[in-house]
PDB file of N, CA and C in Angstrom:
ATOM      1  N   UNK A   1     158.685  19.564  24.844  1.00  0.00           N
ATOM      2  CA  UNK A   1     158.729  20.556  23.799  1.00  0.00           C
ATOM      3  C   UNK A   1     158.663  19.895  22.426  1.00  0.00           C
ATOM      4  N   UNK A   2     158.924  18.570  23.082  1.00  0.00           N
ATOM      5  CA  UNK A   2     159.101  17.820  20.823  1.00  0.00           C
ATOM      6  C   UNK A   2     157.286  18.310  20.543  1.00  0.00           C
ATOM      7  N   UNK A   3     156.460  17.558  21.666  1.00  0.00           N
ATOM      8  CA  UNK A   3     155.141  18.176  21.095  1.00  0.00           C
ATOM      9  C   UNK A   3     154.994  18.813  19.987  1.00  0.00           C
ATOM     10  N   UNK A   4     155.105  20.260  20.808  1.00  0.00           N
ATOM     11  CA  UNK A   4     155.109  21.670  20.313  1.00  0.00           C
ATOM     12  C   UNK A   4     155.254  21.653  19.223  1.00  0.00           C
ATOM     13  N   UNK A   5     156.704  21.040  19.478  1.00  0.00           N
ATOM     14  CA  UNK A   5     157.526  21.484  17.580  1.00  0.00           C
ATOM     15  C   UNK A   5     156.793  20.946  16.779  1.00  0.00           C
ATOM     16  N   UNK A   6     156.299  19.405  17.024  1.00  0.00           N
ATOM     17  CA  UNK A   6     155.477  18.834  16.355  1.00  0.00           C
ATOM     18  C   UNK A   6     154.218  19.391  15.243  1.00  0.00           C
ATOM     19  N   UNK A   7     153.689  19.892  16.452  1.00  0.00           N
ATOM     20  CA  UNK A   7     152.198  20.832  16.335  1.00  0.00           C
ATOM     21  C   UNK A   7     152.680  21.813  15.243  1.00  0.00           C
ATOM     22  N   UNK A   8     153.716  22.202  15.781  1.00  0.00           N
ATOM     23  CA  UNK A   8     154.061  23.798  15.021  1.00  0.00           C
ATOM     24  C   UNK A   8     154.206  23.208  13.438  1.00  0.00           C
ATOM     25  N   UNK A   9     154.838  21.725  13.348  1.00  0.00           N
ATOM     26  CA  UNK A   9     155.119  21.350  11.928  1.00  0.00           C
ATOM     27  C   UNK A   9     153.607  20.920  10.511  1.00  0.00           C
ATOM     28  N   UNK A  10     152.927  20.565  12.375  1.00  0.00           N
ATOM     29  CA  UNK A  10     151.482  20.071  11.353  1.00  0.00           C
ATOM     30  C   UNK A  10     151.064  21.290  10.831  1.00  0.00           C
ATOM     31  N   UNK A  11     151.045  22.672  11.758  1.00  0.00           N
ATOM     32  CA  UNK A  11     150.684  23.647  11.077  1.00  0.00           C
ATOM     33  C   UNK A  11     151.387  24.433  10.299  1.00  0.00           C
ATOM     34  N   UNK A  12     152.002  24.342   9.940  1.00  0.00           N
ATOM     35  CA  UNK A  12     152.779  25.017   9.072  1.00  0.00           C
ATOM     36  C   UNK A  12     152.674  24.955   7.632  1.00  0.00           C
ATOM     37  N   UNK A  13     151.853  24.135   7.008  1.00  0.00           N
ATOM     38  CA  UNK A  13     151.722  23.982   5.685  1.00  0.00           C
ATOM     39  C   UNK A  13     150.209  24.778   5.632  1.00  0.00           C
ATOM     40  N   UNK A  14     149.381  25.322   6.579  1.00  0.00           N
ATOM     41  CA  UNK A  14     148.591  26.130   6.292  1.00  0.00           C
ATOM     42  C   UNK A  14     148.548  27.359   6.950  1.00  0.00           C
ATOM     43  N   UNK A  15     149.731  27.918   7.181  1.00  0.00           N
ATOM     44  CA  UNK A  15     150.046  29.775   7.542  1.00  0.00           C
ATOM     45  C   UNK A  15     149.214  30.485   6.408  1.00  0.00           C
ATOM     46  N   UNK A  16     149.093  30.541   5.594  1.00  0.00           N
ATOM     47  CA  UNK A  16     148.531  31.177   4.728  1.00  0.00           C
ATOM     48  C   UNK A  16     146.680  31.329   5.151  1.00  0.00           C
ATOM     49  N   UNK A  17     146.313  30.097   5.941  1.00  0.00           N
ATOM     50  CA  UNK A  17     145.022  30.597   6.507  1.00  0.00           C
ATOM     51  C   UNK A  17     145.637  31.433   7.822  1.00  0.00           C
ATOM     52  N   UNK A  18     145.013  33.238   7.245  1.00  0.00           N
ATOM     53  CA  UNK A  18     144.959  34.177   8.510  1.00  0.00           C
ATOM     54  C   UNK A  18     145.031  33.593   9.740  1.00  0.00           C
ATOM     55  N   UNK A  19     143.941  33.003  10.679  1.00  0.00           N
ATOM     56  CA  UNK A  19     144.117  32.448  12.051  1.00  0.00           C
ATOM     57  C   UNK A  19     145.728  31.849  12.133  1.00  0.00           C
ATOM     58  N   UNK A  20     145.531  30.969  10.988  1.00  0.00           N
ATOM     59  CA  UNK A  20     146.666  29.745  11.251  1.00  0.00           C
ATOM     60  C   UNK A  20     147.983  30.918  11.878  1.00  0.00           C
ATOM     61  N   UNK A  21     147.965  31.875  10.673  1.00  0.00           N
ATOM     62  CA  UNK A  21     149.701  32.476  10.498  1.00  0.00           C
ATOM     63  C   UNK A  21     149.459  33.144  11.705  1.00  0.00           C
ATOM     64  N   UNK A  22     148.747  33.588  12.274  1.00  0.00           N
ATOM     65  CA  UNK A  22     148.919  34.840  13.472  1.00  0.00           C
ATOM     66  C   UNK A  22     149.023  33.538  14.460  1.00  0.00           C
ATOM     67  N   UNK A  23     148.682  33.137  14.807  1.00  0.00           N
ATOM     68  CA  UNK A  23     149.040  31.779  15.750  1.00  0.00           C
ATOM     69  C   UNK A  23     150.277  31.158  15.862  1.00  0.00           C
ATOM     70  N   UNK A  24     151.161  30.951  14.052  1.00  0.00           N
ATOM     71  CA  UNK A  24     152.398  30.536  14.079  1.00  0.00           C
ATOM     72  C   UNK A  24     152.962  31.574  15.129  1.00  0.00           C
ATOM     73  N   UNK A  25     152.783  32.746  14.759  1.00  0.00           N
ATOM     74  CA  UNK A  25     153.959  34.223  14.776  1.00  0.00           C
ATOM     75  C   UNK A  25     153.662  34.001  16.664  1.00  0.00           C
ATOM     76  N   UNK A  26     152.695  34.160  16.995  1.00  0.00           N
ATOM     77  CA  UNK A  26     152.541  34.158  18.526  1.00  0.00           C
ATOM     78  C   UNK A  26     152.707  32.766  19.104  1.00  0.00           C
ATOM     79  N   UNK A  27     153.113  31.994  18.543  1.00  0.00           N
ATOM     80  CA  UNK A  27     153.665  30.207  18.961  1.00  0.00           C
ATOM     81  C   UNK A  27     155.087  30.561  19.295  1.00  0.00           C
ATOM     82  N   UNK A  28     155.673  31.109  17.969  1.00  0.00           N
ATOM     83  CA  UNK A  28     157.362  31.085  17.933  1.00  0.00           C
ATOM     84  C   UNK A  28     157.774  32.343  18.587  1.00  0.00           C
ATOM     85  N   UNK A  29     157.314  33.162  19.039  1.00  0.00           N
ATOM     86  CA  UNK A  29     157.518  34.570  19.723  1.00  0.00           C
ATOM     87  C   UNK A  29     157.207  33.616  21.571  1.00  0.00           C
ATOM     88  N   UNK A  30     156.314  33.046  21.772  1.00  0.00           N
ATOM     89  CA  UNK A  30     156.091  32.553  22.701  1.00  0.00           C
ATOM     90  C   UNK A  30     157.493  31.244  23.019  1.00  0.00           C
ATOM     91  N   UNK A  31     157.964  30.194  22.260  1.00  0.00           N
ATOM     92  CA  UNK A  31     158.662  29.608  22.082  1.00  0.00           C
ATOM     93  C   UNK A  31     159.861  29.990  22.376  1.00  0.00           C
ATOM     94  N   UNK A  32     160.688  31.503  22.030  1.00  0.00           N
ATOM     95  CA  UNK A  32     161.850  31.928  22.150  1.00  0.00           C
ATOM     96  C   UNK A  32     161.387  32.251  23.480  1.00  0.00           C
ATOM     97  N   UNK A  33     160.571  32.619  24.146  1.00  0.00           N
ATOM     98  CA  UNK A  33     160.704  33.364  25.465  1.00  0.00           C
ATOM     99  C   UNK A  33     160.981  32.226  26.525  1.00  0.00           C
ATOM    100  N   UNK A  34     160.152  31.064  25.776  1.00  0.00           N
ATOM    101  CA  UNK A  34     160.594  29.637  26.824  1.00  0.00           C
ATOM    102  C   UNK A  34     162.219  29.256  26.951  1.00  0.00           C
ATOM    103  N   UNK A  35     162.447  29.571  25.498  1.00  0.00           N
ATOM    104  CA  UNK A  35     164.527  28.967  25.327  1.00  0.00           C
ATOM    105  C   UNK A  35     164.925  29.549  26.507  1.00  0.00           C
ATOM    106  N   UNK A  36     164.874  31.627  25.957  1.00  0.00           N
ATOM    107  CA  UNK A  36     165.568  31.815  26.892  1.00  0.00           C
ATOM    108  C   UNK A  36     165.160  32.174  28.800  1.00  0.00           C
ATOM    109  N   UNK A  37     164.353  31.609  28.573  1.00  0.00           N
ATOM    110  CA  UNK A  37     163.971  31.321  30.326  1.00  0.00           C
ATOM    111  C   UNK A  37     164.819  29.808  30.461  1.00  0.00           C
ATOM    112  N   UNK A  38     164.358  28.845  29.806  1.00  0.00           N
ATOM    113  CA  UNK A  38     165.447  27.649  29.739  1.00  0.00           C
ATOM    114  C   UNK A  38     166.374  27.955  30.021  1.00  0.00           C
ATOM    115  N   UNK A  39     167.359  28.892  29.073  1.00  0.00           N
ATOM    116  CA  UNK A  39     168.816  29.310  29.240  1.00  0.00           C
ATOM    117  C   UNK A  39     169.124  29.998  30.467  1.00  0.00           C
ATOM    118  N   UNK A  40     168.314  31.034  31.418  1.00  0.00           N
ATOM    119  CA  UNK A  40     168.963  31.125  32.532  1.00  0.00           C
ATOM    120  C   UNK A  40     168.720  30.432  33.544  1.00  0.00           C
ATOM    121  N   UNK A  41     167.518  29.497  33.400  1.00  0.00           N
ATOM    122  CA  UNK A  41     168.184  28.520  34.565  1.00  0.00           C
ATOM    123  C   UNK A  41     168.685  27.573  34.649  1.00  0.00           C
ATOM    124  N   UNK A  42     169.135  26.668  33.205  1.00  0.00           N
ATOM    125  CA  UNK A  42     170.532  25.820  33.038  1.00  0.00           C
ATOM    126  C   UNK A  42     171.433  26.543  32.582  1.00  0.00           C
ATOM    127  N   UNK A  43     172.118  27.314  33.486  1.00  0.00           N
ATOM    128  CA  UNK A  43     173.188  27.718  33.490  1.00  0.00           C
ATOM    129  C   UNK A  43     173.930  27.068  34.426  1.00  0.00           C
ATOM    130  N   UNK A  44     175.522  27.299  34.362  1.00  0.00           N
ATOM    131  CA  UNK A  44     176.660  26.364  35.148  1.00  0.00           C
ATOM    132  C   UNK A  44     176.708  27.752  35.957  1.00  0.00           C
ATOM    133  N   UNK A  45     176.280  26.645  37.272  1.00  0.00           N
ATOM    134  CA  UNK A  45     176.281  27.165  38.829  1.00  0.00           C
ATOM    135  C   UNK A  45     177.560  28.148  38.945  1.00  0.00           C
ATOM    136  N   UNK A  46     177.321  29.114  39.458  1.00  0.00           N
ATOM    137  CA  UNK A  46     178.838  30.117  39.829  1.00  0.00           C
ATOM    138  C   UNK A  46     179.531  29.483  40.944  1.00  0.00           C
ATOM    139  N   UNK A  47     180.959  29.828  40.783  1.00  0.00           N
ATOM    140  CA  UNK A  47     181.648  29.257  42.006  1.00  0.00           C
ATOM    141  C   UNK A  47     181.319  30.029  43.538  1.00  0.00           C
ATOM    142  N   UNK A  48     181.081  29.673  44.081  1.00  0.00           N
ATOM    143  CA  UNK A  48     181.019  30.712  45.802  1.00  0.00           C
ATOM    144  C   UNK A  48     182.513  31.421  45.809  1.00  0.00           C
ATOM    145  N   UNK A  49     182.514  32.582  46.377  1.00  0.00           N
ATOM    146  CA  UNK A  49     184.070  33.094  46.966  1.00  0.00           C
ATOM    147  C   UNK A  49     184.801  32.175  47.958  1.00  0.00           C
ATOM    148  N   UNK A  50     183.769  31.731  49.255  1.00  0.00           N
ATOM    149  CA  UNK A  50     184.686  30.586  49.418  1.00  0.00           C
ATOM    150  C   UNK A  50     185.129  28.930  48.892  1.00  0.00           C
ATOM    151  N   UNK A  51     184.607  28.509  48.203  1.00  0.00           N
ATOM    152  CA  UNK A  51     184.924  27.770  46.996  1.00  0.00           C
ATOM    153  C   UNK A  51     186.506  28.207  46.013  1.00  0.00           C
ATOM    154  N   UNK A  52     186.457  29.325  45.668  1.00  0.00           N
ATOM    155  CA  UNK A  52     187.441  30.062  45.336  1.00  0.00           C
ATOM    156  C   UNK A  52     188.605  30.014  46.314  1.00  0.00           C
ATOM    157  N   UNK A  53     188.536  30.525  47.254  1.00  0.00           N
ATOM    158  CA  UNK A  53     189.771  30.999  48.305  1.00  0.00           C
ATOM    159  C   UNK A  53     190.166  29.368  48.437  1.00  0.00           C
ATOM    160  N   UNK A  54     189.559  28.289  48.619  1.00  0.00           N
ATOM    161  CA  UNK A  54     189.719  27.117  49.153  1.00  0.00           C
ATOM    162  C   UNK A  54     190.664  26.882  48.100  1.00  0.00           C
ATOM    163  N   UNK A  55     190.376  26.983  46.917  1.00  0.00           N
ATOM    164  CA  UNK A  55     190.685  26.280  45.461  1.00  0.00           C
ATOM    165  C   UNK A  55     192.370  27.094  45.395  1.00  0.00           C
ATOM    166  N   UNK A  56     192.713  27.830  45.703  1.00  0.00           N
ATOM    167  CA  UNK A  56     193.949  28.543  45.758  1.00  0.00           C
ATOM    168  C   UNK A  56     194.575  28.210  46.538  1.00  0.00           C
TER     169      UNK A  56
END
């Protein structure tokens, strides 16, 4: 993902060319959908019920 960010930084000083900016907006709209797909599958594993009962 550093890439990306990378890319996203080279372009960023020319949003103001039309293509460029509609490209940012659909980069970083695309970008959040990756986080949170990231975020649910590094999530901390749930305990099992028997895991639980054991632990008591």
């Amino acid at each position: 993902m550093t890439h990306l960010d990378d890319l996203r930084r080279h372009l960023e000083p020319h949003k103001a060319y039309r293509p460029v900016g509609q490209y940012l907006v659909r980069f970083d709209d695309a970008r959040r959908a990756r986080m949170l797909l990231m975020a649910d599958i590094i999530t901390a594993p749930r305990r099992s019920p028997a895991h639980e009962a054991h632990a008591q």
